[in-house]
C-alpha atoms as a PDB file:
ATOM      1  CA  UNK A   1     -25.814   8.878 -10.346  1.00  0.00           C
ATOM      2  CA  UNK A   2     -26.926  10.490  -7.254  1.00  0.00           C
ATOM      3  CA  UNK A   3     -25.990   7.481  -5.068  1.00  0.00           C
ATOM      4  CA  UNK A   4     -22.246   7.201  -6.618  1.00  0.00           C
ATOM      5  CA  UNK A   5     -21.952  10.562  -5.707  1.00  0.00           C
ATOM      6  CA  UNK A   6     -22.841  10.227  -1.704  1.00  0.00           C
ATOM      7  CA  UNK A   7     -20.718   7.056  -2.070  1.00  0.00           C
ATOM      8  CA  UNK A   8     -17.461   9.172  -3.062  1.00  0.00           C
ATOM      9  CA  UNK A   9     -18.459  11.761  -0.253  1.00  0.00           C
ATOM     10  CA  UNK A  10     -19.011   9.480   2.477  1.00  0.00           C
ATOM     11  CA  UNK A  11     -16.055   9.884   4.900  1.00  0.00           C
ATOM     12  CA  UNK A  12     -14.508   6.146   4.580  1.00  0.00           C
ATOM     13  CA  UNK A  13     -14.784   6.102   0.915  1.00  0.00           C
ATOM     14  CA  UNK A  14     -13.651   9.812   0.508  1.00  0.00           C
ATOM     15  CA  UNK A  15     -10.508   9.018   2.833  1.00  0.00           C
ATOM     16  CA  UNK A  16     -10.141   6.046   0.737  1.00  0.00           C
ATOM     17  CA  UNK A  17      -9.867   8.466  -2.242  1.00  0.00           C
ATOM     18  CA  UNK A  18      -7.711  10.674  -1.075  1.00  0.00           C
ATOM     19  CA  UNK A  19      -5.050   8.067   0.213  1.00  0.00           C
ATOM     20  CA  UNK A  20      -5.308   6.492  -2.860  1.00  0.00           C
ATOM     21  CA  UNK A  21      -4.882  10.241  -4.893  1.00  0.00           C
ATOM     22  CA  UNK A  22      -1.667  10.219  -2.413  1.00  0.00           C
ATOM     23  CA  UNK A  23      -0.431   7.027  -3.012  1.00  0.00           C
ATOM     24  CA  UNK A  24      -0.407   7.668  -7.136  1.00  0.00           C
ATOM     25  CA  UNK A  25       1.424  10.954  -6.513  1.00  0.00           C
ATOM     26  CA  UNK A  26       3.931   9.683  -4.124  1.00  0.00           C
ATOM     27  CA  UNK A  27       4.761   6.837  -7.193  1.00  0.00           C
ATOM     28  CA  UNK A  28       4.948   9.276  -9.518  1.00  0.00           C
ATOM     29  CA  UNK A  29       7.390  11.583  -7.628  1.00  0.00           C
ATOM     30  CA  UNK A  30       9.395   8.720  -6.598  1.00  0.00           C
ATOM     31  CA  UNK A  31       9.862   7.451 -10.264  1.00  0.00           C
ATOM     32  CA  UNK A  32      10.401  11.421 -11.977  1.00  0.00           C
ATOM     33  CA  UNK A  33      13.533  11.137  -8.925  1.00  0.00           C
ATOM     34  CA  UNK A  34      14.328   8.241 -10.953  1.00  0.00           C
ATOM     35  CA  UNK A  35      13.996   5.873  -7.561  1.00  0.00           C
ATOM     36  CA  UNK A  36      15.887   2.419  -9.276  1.00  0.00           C
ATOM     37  CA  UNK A  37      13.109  -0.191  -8.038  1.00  0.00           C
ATOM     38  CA  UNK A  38      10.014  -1.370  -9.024  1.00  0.00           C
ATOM     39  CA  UNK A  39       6.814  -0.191  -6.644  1.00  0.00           C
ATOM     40  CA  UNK A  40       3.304  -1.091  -6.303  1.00  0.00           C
ATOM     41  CA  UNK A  41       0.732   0.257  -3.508  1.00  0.00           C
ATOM     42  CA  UNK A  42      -2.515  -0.218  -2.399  1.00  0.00           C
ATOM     43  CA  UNK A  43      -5.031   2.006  -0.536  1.00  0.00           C
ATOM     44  CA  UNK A  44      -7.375   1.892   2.345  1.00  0.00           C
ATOM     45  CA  UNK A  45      -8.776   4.372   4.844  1.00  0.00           C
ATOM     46  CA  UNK A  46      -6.182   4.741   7.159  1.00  0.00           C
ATOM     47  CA  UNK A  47      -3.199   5.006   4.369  1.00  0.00           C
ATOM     48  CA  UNK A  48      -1.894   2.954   1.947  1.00  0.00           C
ATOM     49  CA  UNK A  49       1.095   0.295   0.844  1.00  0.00           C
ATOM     50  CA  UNK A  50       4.024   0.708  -0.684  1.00  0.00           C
ATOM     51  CA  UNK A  51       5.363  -3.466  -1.765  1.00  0.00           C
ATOM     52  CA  UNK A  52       8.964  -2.986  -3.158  1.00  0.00           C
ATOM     53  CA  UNK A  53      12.383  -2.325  -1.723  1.00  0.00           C
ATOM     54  CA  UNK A  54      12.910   1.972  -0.240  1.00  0.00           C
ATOM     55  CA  UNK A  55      14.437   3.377   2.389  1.00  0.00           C
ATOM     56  CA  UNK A  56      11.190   4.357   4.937  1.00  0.00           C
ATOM     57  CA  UNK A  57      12.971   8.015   4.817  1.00  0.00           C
ATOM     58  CA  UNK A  58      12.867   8.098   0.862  1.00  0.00           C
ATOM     59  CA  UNK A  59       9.538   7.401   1.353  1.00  0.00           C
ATOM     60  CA  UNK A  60       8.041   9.629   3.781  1.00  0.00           C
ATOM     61  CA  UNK A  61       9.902  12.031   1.850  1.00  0.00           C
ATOM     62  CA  UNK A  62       8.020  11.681  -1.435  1.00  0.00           C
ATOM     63  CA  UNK A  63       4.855  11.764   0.625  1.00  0.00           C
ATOM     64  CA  UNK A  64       5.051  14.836   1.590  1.00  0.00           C
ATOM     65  CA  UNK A  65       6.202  16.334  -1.332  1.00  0.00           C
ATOM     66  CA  UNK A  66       3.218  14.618  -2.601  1.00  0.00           C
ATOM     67  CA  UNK A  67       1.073  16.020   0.072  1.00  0.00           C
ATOM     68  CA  UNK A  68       2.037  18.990  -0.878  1.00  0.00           C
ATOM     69  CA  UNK A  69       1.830  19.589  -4.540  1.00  0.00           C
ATOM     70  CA  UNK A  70      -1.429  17.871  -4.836  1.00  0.00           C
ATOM     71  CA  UNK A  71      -2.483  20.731  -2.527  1.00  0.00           C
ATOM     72  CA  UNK A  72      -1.058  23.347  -4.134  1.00  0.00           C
ATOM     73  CA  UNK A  73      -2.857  21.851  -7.569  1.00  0.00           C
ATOM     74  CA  UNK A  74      -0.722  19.002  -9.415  1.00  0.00           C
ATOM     75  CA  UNK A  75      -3.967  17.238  -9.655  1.00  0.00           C
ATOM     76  CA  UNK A  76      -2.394  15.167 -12.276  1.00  0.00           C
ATOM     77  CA  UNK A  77      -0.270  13.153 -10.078  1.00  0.00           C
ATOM     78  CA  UNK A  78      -3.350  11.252  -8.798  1.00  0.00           C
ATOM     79  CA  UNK A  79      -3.574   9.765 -11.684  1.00  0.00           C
ATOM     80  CA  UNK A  80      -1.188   6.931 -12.271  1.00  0.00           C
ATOM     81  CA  UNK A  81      -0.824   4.778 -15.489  1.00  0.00           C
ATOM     82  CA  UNK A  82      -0.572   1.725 -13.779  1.00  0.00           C
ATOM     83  CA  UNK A  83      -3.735   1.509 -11.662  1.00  0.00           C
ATOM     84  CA  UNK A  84      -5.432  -1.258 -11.070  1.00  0.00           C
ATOM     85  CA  UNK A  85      -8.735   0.321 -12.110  1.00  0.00           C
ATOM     86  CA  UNK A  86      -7.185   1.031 -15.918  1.00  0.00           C
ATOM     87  CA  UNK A  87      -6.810  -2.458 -16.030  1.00  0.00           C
ATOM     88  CA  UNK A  88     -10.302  -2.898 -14.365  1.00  0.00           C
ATOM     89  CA  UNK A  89     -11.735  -0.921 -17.040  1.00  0.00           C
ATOM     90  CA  UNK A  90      -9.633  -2.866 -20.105  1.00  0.00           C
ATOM     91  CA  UNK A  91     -11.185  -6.111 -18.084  1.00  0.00           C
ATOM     92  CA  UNK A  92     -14.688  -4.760 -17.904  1.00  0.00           C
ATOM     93  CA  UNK A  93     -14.583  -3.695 -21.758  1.00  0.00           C
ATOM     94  CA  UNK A  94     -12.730  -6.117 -23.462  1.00  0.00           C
ATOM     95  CA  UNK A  95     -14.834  -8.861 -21.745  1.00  0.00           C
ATOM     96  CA  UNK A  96     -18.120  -7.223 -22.461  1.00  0.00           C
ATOM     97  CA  UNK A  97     -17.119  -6.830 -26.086  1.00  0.00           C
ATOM     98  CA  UNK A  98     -15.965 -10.891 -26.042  1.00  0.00           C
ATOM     99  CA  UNK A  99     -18.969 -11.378 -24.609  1.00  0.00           C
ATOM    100  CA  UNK A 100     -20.645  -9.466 -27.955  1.00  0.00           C
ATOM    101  CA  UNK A 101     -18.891 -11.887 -30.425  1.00  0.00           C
ATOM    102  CA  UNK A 102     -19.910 -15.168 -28.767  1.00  0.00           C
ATOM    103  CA  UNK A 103     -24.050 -13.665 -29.030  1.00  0.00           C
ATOM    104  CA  UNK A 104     -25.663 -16.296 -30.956  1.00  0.00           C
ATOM    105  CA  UNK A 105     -22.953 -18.901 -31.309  1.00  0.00           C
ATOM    106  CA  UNK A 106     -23.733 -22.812 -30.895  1.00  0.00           C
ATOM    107  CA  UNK A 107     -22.492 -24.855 -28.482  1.00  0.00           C
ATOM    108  CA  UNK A 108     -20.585 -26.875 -30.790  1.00  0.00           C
ATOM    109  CA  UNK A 109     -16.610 -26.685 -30.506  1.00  0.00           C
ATOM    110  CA  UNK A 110     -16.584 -25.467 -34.301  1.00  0.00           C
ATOM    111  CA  UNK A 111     -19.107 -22.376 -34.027  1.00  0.00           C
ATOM    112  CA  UNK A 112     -16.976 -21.367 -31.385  1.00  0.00           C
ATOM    113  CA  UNK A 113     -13.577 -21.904 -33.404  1.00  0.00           C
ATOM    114  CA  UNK A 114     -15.041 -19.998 -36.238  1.00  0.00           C
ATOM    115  CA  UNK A 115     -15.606 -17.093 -34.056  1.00  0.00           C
ATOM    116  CA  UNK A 116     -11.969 -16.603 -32.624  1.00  0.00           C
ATOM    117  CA  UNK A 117     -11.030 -13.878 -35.196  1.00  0.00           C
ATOM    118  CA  UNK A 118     -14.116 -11.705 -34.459  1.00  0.00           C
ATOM    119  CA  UNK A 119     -13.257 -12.184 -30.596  1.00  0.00           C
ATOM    120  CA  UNK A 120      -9.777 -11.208 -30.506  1.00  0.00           C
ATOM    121  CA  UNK A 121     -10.759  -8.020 -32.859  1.00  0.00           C
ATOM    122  CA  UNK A 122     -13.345  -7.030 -30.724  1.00  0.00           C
ATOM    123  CA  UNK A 123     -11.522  -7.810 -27.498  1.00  0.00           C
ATOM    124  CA  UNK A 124      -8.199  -5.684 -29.420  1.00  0.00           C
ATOM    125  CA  UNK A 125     -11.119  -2.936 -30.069  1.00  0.00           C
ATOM    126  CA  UNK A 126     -12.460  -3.026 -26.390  1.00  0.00           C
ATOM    127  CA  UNK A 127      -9.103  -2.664 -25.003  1.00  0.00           C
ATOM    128  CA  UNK A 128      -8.301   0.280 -27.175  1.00  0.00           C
ATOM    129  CA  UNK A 129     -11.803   1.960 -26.284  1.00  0.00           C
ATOM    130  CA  UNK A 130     -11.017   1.342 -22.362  1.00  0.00           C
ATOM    131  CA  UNK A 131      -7.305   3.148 -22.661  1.00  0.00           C
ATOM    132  CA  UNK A 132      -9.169   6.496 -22.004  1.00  0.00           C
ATOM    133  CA  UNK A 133     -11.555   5.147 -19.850  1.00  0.00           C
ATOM    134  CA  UNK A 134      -9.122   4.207 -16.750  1.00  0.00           C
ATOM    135  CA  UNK A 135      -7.857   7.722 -16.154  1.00  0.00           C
ATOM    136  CA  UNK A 136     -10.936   9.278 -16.648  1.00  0.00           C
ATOM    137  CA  UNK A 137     -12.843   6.932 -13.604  1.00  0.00           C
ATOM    138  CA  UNK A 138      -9.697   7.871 -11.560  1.00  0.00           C
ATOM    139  CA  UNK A 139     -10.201  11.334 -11.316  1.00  0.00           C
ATOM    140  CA  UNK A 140     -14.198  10.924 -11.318  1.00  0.00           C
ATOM    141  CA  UNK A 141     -14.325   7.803  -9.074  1.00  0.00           C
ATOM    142  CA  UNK A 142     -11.448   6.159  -7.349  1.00  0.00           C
ATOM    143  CA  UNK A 143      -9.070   9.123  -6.495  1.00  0.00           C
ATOM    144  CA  UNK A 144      -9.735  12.612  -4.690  1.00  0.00           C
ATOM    145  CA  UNK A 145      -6.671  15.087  -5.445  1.00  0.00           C
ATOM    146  CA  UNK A 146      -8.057  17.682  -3.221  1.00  0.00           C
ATOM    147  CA  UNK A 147      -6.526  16.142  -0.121  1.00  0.00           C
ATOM    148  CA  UNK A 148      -8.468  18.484   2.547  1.00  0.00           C
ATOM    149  CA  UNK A 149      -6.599  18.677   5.893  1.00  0.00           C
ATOM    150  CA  UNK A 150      -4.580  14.918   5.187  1.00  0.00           C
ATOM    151  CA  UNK A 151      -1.657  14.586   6.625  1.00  0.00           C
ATOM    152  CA  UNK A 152       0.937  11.867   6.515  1.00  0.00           C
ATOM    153  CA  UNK A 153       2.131  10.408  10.162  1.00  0.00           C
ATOM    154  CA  UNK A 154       4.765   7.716   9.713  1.00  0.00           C
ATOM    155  CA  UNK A 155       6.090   5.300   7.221  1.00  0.00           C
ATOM    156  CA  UNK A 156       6.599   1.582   8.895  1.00  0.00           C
ATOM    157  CA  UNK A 157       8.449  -0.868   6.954  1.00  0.00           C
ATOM    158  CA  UNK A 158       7.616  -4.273   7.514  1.00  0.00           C
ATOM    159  CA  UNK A 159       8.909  -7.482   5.792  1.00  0.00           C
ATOM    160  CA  UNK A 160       6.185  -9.915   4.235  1.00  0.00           C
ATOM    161  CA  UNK A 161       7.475 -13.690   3.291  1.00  0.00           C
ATOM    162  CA  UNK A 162      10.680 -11.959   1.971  1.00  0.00           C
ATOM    163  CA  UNK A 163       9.422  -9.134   0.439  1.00  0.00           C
ATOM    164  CA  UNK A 164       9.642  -5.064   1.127  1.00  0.00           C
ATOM    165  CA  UNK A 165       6.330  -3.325   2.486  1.00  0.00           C
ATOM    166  CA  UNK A 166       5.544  -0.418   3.700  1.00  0.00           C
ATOM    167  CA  UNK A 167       2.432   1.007   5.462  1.00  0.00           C
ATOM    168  CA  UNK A 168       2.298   4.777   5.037  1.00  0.00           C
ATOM    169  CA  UNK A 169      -0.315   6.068   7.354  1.00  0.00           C
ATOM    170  CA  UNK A 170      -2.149   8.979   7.371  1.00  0.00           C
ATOM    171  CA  UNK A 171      -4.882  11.159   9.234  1.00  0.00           C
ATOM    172  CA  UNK A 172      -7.449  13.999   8.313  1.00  0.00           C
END
């Protein structure tokens, strides 16, 4: 436990957390203003990446506002329903518990047949365990609402194969 937490506090991964806390909230403002396309983003330790059609303003916009609610306490916009690491943790569980029902089985194609029901309950029961889960390692693992001295410096949009991106940078 000791070395997870100097891995969260070491400056890459805790800038990494923090632009990722940023990116969630700036999601989550941009969908309560009811913004009409679909958005995904990705973090790193300079920023993060919006993919989806918005105006760069729009953008910046929400980031701020993000910025700035998450420092005055809305903690609870860092975490986002849609995060990859919920559906990390619903991976992690529901194959560990698929894992479970295939203990013991033959190699024949029939053993393995015969176990299908007992693999799609506990995989069903895994993924209903891990709902809880995801949040819960956002705020303790992947995601730092208290955003220090981060600031947001420019929103570039650039244009992948045909489709929207944006790099949001940021600095501490």
């Amino acid at each position: 436990m000791q070395f997870l937490e100097q891995l969260k506090t070491s400056n890459p991964a805790l800038r990494v957390r923090r632009n990722h806390a940023l990116e969630h909230a700036t999601l989550q403002i941009l969908a309560e203003k009811r913004h009409p396309h679909r958005l995904g983003g990705l973090s790193d330790t300079r920023g993060f990446w919006v993919f989806g059609d918005i105006d760069p303003e729009t953008l910046m916009q929400a980031a701020e506002e993000a910025r700035k609610r998450l420092n005055k306490g809305e903690h609870h916009l860092a975490i986002h329903p849609h995060c990859g690491t919920n559906f990390a943790a619903a991976g992690i569980v529901g194959g560990f518990f698929a894992w479970l029902a295939m203990l013991g089985v033959k190699k024949n194609w029939n053993d393995r047949v015969d176990r299908l029901a007992n693999v799609i309950t506990l995989v069903t029961l895994g993924m209903i365990v891990a709902q809880p889960l995801g949040p819960k390692l956002q705020k303790a693992v992947t995601t730092e609402a208290n955003l220090g001295e981060l600031k947001v410096l420019e929103v570039k949009r650039m244009n992948d194969h045909g489709m929207s991106t944006h790099r949001v940078l940021t600095v501490s």
